[in-house]
Structure formats: C-alpha cells, structure tokens
C-alpha atoms as a PDB file:
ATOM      1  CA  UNK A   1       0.000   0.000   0.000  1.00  0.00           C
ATOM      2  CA  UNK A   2       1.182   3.570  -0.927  1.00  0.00           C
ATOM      3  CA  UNK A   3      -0.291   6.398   0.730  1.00  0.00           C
ATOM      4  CA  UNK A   4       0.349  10.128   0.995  1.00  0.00           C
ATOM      5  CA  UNK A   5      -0.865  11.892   3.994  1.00  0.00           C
ATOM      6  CA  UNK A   6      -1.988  16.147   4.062  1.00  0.00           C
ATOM      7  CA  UNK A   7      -2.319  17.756   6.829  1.00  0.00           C
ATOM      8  CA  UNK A   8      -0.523  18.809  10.031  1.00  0.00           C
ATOM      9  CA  UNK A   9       1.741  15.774   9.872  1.00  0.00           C
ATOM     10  CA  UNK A  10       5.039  16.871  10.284  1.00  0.00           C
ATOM     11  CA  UNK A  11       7.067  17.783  13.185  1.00  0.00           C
ATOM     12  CA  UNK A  12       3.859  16.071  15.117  1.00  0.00           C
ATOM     13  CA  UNK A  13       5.945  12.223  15.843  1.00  0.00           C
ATOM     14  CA  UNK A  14       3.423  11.349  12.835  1.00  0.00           C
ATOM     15  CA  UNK A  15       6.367   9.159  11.108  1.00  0.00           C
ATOM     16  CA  UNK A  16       7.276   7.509  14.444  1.00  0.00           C
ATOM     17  CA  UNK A  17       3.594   6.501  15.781  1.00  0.00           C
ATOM     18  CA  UNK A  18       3.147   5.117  11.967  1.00  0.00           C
ATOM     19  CA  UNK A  19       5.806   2.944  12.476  1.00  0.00           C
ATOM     20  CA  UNK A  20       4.731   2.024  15.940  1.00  0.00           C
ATOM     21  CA  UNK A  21       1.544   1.279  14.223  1.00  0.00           C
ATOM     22  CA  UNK A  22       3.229  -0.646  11.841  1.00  0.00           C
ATOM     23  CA  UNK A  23       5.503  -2.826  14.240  1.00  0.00           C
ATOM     24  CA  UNK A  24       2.531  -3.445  16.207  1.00  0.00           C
ATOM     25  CA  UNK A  25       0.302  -4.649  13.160  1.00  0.00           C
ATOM     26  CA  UNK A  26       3.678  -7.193  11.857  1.00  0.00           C
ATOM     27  CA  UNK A  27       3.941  -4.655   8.685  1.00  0.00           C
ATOM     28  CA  UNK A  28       7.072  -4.488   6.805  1.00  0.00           C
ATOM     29  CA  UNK A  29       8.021  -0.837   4.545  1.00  0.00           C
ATOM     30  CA  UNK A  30       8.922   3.016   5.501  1.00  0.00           C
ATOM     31  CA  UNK A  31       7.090   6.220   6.089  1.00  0.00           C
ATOM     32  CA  UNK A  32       9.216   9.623   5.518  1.00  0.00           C
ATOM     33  CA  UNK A  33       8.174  13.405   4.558  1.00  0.00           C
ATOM     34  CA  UNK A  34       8.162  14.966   2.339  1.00  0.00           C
ATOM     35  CA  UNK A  35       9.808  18.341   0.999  1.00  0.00           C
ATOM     36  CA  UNK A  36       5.625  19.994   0.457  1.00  0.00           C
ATOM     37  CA  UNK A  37       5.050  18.721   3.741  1.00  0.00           C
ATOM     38  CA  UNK A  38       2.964  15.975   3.476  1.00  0.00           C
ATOM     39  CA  UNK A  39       4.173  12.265   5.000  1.00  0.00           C
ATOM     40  CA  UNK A  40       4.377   9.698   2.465  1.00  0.00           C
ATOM     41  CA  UNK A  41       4.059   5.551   3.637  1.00  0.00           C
ATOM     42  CA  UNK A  42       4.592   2.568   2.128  1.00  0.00           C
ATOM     43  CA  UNK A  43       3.984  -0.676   3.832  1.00  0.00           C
ATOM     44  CA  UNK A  44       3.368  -4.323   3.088  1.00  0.00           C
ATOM     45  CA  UNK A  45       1.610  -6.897   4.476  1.00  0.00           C
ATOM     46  CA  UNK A  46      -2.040  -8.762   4.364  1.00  0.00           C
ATOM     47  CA  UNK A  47      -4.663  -6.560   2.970  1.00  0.00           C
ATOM     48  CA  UNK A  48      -6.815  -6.786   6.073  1.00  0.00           C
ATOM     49  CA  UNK A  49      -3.584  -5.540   8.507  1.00  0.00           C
ATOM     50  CA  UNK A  50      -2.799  -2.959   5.771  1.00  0.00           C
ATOM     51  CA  UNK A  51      -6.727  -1.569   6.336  1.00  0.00           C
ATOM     52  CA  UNK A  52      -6.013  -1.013  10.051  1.00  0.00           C
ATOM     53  CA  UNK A  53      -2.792   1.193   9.424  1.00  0.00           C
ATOM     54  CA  UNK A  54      -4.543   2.666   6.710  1.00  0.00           C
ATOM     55  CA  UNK A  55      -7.780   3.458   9.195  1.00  0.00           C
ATOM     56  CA  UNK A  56      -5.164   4.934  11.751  1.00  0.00           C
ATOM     57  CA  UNK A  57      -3.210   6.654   8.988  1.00  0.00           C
ATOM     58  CA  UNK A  58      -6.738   8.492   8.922  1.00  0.00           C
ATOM     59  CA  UNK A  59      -6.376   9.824  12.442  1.00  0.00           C
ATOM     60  CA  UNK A  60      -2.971   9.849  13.418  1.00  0.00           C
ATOM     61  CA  UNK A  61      -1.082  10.228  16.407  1.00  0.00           C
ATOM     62  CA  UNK A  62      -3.215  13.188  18.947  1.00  0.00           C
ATOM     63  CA  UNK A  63      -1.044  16.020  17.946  1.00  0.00           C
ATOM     64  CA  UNK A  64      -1.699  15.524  14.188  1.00  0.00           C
ATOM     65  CA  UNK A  65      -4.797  16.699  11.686  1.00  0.00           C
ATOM     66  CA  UNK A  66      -5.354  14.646   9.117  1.00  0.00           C
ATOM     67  CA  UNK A  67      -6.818  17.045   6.082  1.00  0.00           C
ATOM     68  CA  UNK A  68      -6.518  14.277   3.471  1.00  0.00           C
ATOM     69  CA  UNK A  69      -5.594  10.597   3.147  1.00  0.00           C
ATOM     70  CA  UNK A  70      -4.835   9.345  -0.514  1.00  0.00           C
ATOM     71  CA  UNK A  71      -3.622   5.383  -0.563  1.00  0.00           C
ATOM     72  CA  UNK A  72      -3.455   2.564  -3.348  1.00  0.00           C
ATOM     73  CA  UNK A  73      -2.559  -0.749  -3.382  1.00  0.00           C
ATOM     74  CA  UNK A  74       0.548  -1.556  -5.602  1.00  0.00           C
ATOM     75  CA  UNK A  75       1.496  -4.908  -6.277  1.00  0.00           C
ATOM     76  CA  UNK A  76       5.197  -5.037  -5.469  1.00  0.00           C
ATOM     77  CA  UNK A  77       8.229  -7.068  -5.478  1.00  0.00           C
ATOM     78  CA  UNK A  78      10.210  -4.817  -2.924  1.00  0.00           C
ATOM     79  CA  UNK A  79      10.663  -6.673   0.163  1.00  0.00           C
ATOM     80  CA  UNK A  80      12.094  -5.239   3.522  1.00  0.00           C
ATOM     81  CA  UNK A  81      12.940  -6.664   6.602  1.00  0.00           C
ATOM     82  CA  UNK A  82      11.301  -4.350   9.399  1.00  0.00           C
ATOM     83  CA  UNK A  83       9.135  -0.768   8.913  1.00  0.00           C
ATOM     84  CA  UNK A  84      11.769   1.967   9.100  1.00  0.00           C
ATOM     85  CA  UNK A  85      11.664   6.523   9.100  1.00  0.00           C
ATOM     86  CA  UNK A  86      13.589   6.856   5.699  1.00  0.00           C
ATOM     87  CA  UNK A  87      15.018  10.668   5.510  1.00  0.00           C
ATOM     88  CA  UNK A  88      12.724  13.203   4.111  1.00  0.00           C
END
C-alpha cells in the first residue's frame, strides 16, 4: 500500500507513531516526509492488517490533523525486513 498523507503531519511524531503502528500490526516498509510537507508511507503486508494502518493513517497520532488521506494498493516485489523513518 502507498499512501500520501496532508495535513498537520510533520514535526507532530506522525512518522514515528506510523511505524509504531506498523511494528505493532507485523507490517514491513517506511514512512518519511516529504519536501511539500505531506508524510508519504509505504507498507506491506495482508490486505486486512494494511486496512487497520490505513484506518489509523486516517487519524494519526493526537497532535496531528489529518486534512486528506490518498492510498493505493501496488502490487510489489520490494521486500524489507522491518518498517523503518527513511530521511525526508
């Protein structure tokens, strides 16, 4: 799943709590932002799991507003090994 996230999102521990999420759900990929400030997340695991980040990607951590949510599923061949912050 790709996703893009608008909104206050940055400087808010929004990349850490998604990969918290993440870690906690057994989801494999990155999250990072962006330069336009938005918070960009790609993660991979069984479409059900990937619907619960994606319904907290919605929300966010507390100090966070979510203005818009925009996420696809990709097929992919990219594997990873854990669900890391990649630099902006």
């Amino acid at each position: 799943m790709h996703c893009h996230v608008e909104g206050l999102v940055q400087g808010v521990f929004f990349r850490a709590e998604t990969r918290a999420q993440a870690h906690s759900l057994g989801l494999t990929g990155w999250v990072r932002n962006l330069p336009d400030g938005r918070v960009e997340v790609w993660a991979c695991g069984a479409p059900g799991t990937l619907d619960k980040l994606r319904s907290w990607l919605r929300r966010g951590p507390p100090q966070a507003r979510v203005d818009k949510l925009y996420c696809r599923n990709l097929p992919t061949g990219e594997r990873h090994a854990d669900f890391q912050i990649r630099p902006g």
